[in-house]
PDB file of N, CA and C in Angstrom:
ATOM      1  N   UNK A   1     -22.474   7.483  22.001  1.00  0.00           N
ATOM      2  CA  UNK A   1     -23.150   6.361  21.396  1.00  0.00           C
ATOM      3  C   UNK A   1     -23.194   5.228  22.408  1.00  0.00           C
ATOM      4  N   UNK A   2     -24.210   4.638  22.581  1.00  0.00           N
ATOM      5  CA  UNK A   2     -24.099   3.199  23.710  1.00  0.00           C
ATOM      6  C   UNK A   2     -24.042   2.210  22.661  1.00  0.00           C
ATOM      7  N   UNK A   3     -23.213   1.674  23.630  1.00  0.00           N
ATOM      8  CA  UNK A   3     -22.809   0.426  23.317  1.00  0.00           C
ATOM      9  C   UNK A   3     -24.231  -0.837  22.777  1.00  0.00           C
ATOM     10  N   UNK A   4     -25.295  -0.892  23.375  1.00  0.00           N
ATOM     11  CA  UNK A   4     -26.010  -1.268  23.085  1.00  0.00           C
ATOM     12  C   UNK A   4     -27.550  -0.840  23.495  1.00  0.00           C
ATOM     13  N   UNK A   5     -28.487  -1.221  22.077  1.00  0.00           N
ATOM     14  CA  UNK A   5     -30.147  -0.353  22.223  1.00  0.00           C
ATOM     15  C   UNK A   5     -30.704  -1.395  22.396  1.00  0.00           C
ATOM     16  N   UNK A   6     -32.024  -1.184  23.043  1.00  0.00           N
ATOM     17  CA  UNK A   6     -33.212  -2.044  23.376  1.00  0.00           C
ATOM     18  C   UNK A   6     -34.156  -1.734  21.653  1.00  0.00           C
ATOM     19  N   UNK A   7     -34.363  -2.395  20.993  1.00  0.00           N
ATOM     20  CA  UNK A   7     -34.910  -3.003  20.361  1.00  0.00           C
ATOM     21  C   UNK A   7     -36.235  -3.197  20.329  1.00  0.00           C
ATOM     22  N   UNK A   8     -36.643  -3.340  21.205  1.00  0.00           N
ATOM     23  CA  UNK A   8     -37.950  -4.049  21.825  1.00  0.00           C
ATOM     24  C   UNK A   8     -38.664  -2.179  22.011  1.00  0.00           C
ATOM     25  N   UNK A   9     -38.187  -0.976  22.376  1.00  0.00           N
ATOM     26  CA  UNK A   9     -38.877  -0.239  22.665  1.00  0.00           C
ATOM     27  C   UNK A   9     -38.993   0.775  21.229  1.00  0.00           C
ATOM     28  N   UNK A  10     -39.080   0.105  20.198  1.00  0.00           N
ATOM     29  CA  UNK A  10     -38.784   0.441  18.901  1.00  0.00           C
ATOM     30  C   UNK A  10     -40.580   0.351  18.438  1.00  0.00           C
ATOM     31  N   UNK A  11     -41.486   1.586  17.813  1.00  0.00           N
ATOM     32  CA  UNK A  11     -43.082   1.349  17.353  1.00  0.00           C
ATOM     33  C   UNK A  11     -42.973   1.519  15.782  1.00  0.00           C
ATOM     34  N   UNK A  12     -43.700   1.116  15.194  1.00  0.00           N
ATOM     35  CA  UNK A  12     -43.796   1.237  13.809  1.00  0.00           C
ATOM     36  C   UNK A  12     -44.443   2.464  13.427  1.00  0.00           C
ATOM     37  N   UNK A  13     -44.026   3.289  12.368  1.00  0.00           N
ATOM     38  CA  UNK A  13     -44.545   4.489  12.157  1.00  0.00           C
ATOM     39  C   UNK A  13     -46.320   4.230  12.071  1.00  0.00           C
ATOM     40  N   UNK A  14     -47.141   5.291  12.364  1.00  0.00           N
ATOM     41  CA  UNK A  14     -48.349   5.571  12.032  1.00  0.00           C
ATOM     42  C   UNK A  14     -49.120   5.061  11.380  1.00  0.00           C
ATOM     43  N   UNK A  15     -48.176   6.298  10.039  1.00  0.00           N
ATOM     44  CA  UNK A  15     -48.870   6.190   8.757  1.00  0.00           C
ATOM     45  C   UNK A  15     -47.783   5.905   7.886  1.00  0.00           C
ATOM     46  N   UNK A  16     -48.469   5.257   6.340  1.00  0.00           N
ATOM     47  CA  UNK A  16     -47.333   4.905   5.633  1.00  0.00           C
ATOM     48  C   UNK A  16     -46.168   6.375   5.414  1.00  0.00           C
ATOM     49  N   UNK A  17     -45.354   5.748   4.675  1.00  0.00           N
ATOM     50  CA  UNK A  17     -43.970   6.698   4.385  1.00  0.00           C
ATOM     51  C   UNK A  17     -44.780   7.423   3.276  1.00  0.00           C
ATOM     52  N   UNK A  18     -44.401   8.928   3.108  1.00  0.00           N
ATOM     53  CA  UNK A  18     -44.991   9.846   2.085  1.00  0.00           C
ATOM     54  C   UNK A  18     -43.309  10.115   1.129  1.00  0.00           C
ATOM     55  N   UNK A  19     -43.409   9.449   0.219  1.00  0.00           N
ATOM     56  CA  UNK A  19     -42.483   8.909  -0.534  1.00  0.00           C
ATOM     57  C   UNK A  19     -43.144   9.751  -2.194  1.00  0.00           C
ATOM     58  N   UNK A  20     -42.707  10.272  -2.937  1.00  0.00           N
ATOM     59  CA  UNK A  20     -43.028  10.589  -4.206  1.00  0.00           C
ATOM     60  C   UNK A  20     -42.371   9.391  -5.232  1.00  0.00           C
ATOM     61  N   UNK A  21     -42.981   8.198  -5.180  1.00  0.00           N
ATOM     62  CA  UNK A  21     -42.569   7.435  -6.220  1.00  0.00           C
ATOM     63  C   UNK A  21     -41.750   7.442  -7.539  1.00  0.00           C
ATOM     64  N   UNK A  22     -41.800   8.367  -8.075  1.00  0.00           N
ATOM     65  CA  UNK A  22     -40.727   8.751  -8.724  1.00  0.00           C
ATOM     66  C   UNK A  22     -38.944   9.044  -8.632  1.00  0.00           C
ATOM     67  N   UNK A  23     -39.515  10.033  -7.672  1.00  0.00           N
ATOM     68  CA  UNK A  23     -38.388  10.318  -7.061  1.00  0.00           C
ATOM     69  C   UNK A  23     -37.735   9.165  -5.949  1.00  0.00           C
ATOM     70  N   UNK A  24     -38.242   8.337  -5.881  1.00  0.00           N
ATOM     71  CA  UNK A  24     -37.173   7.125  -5.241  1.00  0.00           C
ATOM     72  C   UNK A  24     -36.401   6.486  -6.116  1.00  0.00           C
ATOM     73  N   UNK A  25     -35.511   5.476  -5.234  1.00  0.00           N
ATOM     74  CA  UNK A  25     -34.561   5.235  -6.449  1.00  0.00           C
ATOM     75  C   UNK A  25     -34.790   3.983  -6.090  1.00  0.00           C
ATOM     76  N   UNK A  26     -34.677   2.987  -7.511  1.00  0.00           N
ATOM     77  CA  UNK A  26     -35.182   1.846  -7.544  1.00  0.00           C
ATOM     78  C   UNK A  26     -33.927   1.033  -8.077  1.00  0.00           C
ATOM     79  N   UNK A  27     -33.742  -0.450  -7.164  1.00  0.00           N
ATOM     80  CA  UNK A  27     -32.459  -1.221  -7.686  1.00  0.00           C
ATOM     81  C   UNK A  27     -33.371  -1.770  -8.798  1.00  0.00           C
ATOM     82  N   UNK A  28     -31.413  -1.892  -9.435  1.00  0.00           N
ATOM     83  CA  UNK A  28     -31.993  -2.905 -10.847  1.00  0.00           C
ATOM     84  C   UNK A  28     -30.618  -3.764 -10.990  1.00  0.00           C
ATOM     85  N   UNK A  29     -30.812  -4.405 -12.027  1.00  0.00           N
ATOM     86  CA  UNK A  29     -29.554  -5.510 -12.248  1.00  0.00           C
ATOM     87  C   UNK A  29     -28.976  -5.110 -13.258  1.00  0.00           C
ATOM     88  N   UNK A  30     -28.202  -4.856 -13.666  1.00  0.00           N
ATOM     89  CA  UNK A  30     -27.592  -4.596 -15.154  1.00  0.00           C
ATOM     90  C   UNK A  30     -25.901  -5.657 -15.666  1.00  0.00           C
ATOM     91  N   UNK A  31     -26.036  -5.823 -16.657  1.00  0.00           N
ATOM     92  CA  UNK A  31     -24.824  -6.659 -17.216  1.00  0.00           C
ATOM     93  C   UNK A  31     -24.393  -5.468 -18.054  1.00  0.00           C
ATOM     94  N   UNK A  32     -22.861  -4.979 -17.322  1.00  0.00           N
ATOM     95  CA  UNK A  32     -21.964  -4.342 -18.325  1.00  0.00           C
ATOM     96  C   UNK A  32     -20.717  -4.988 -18.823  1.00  0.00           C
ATOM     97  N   UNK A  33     -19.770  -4.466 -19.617  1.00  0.00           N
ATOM     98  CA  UNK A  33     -19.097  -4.914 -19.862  1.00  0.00           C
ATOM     99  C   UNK A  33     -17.913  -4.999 -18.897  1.00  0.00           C
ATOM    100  N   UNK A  34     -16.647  -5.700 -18.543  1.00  0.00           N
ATOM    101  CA  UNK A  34     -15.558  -5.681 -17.572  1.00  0.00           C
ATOM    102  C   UNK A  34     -14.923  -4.106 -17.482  1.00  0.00           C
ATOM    103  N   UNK A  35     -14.632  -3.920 -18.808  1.00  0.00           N
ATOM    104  CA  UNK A  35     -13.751  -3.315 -19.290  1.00  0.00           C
ATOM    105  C   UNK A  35     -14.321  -1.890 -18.877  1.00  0.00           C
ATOM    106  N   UNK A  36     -15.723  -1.651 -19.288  1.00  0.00           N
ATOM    107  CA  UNK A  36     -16.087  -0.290 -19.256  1.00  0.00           C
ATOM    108  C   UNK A  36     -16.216  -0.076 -17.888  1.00  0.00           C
ATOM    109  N   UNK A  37     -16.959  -1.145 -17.066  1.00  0.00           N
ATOM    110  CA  UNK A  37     -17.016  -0.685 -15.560  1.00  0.00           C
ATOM    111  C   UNK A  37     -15.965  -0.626 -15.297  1.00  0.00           C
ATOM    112  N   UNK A  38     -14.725  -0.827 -15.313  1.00  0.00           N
ATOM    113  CA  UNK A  38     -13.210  -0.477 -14.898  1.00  0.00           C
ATOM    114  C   UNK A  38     -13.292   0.949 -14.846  1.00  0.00           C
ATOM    115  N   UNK A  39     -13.282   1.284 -16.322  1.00  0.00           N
ATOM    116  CA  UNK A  39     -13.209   2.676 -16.904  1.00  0.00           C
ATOM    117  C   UNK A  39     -14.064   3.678 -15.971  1.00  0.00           C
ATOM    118  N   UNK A  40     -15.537   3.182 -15.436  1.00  0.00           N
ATOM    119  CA  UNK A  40     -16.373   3.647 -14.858  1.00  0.00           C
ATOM    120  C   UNK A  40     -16.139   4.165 -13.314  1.00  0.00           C
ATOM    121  N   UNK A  41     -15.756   3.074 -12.726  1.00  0.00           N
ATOM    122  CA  UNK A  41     -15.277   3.190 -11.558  1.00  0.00           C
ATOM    123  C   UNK A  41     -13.806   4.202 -11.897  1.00  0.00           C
ATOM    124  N   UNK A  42     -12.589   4.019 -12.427  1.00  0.00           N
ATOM    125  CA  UNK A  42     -12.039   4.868 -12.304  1.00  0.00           C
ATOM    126  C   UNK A  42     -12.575   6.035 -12.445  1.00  0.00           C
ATOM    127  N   UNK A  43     -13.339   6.646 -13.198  1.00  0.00           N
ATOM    128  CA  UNK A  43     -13.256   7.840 -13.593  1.00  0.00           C
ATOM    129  C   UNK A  43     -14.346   8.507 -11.898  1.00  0.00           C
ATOM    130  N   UNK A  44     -15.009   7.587 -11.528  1.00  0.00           N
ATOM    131  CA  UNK A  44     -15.555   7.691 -10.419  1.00  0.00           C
ATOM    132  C   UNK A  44     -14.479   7.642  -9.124  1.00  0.00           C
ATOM    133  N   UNK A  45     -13.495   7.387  -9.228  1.00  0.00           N
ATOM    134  CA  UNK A  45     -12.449   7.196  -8.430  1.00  0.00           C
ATOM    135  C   UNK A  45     -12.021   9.173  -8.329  1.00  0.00           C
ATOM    136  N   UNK A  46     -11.942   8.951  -9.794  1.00  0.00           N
ATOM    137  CA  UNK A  46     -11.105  10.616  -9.818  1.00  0.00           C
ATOM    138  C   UNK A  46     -11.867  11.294  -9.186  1.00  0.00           C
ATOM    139  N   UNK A  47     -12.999  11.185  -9.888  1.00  0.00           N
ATOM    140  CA  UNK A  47     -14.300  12.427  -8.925  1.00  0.00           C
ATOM    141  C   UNK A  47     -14.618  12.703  -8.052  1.00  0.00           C
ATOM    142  N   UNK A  48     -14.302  11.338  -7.266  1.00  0.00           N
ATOM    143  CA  UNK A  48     -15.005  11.641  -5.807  1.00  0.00           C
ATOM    144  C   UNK A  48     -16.188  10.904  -5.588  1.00  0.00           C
ATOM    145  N   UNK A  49     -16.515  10.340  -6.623  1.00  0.00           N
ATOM    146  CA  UNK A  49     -17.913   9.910  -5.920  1.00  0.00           C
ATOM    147  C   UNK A  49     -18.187   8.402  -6.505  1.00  0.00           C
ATOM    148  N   UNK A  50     -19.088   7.936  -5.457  1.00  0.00           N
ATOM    149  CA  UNK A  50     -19.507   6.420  -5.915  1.00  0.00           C
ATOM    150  C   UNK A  50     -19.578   6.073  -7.318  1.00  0.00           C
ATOM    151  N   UNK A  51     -18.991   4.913  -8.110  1.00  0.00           N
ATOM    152  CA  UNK A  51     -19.242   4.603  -9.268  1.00  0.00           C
ATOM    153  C   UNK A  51     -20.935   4.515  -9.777  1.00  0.00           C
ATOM    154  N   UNK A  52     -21.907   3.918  -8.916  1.00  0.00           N
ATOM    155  CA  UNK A  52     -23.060   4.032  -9.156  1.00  0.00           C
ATOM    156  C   UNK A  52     -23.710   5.219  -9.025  1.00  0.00           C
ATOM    157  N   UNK A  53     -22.997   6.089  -8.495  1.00  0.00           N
ATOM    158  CA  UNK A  53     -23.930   7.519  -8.332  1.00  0.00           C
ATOM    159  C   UNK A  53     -23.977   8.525  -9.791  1.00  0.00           C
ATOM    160  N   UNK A  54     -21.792   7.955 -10.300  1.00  0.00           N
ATOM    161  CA  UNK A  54     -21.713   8.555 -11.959  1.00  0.00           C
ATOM    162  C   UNK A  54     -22.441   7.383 -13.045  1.00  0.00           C
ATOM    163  N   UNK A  55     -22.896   6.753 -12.796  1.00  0.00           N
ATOM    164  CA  UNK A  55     -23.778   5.413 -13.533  1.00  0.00           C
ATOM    165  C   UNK A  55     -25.356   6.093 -13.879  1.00  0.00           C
ATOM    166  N   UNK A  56     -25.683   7.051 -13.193  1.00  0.00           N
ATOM    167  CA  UNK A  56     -27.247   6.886 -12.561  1.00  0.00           C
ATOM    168  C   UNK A  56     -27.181   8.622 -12.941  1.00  0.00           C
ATOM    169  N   UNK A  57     -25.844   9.159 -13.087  1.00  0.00           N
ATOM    170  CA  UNK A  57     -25.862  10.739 -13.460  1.00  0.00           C
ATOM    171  C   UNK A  57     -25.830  10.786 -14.799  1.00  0.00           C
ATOM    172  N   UNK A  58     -24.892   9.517 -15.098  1.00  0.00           N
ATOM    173  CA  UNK A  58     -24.813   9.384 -17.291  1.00  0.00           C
ATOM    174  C   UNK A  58     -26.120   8.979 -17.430  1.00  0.00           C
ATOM    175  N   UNK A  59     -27.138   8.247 -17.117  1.00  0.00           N
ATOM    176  CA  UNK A  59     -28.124   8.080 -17.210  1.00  0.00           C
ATOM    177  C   UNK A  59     -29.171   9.071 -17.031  1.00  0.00           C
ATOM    178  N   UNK A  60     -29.411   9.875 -16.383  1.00  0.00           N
ATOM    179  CA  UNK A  60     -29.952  10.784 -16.122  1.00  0.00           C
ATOM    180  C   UNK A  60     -30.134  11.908 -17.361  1.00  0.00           C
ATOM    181  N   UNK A  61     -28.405  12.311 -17.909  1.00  0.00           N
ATOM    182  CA  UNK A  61     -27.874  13.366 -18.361  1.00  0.00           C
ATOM    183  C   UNK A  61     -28.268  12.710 -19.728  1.00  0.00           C
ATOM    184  N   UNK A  62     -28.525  11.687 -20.294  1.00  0.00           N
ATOM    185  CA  UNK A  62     -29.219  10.916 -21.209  1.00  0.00           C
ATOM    186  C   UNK A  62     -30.512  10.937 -21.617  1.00  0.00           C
ATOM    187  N   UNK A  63     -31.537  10.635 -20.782  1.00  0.00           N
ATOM    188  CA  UNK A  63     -32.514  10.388 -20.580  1.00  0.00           C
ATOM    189  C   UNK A  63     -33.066  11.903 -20.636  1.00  0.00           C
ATOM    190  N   UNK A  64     -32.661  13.143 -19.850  1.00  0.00           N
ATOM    191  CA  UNK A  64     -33.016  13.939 -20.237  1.00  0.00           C
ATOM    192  C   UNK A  64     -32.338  14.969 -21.525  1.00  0.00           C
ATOM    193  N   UNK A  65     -31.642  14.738 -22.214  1.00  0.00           N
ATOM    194  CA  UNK A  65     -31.494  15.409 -23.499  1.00  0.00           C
ATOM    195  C   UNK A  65     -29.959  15.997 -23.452  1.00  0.00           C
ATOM    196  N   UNK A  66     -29.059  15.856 -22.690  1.00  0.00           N
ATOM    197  CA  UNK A  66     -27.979  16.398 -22.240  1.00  0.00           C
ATOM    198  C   UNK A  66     -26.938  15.608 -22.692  1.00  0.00           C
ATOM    199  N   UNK A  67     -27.005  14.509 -22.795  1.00  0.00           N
ATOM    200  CA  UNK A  67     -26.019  13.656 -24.119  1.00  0.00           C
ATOM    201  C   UNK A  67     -27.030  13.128 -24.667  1.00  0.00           C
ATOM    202  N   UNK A  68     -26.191  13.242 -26.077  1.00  0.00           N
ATOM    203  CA  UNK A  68     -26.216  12.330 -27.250  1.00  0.00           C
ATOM    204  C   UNK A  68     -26.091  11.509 -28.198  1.00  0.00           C
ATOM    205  N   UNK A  69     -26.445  10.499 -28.760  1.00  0.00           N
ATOM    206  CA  UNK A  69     -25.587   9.474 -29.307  1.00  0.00           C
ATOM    207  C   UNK A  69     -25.281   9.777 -30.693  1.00  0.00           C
ATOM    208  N   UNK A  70     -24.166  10.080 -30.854  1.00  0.00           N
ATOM    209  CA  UNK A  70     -23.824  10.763 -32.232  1.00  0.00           C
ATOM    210  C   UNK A  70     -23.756   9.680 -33.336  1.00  0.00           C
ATOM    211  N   UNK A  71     -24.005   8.732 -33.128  1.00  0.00           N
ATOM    212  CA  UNK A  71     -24.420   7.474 -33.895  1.00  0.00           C
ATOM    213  C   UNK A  71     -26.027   7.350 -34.901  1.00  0.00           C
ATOM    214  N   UNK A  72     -26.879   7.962 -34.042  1.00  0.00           N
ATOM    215  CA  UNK A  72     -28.050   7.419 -34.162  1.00  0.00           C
ATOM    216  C   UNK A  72     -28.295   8.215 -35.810  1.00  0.00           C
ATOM    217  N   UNK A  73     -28.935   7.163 -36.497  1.00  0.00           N
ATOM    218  CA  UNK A  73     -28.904   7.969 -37.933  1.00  0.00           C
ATOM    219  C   UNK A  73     -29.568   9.012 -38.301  1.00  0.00           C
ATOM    220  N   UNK A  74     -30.439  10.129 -37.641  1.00  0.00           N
ATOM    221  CA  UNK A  74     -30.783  11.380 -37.679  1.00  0.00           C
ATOM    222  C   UNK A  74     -29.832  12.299 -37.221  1.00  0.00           C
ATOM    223  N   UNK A  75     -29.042  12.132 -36.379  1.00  0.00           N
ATOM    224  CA  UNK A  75     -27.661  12.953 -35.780  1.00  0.00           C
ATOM    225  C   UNK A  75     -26.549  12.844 -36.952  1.00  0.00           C
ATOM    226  N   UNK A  76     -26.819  11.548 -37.514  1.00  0.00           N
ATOM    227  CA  UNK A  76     -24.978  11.777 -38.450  1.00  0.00           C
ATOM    228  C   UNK A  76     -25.279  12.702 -39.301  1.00  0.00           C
ATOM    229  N   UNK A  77     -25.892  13.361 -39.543  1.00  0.00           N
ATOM    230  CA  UNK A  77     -26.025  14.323 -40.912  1.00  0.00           C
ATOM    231  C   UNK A  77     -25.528  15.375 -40.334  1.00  0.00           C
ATOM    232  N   UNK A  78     -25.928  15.985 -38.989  1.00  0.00           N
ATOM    233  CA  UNK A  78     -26.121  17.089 -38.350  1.00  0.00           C
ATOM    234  C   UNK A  78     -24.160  17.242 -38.257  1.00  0.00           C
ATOM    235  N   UNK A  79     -23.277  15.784 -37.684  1.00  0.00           N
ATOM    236  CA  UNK A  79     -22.368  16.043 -37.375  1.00  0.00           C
ATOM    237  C   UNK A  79     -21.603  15.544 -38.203  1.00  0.00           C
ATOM    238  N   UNK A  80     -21.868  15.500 -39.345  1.00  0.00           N
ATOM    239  CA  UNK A  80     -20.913  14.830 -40.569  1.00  0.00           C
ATOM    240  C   UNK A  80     -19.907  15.839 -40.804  1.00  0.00           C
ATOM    241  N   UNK A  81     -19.041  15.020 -40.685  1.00  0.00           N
ATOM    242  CA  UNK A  81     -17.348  16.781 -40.546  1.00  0.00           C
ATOM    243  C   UNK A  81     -17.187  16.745 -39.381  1.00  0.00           C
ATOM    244  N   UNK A  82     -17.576  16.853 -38.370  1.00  0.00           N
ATOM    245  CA  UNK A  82     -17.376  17.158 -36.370  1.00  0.00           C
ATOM    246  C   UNK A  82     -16.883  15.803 -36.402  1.00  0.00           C
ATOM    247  N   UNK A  83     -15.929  16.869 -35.526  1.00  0.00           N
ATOM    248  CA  UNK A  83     -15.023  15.373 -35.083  1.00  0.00           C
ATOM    249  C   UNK A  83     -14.872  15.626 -33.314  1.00  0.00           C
TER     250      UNK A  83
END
């Protein structure tokens, strides 16, 4: 690795970046609670992996049908008794 690069002999790509918009990942801001991001990050601690990466996987695993909120009032019937 050198210690230091010239800068100056640096060109701007071509053509734009061929990016599938979707598939990028887009910042956002979110307000959670103290307590749960604690919880969050630890459990991201255990795993191995960035707290935002298990943030963006519960989300994911959500969004596509893989959890569920056993709250929502069409589900309590289904799990009335399940504990």
């Amino acid at each position: 690795m050198k210690k230091e690069y010239d800068l100056k002999k640096l060109t701007k790509r071509p053509n734009p970046v061929k990016a599938d918009k979707e598939a990028a990942k887009t910042p956002i801001s979110i307000r959670i609670d103290g307590g749960e991001l604690a919880e969050i990050r630890t459990e991201a601690e255990r795993m191995g992996i960035p707290y935002q990466t298990l943030i963006s996987s519960i989300l994911h695993r959500y969004v596509s049908g893989e959890l569920i909120d056993r709250s929502a009032p069409e589900l309590k019937k289904i799990f009335k008794g399940v504990s």
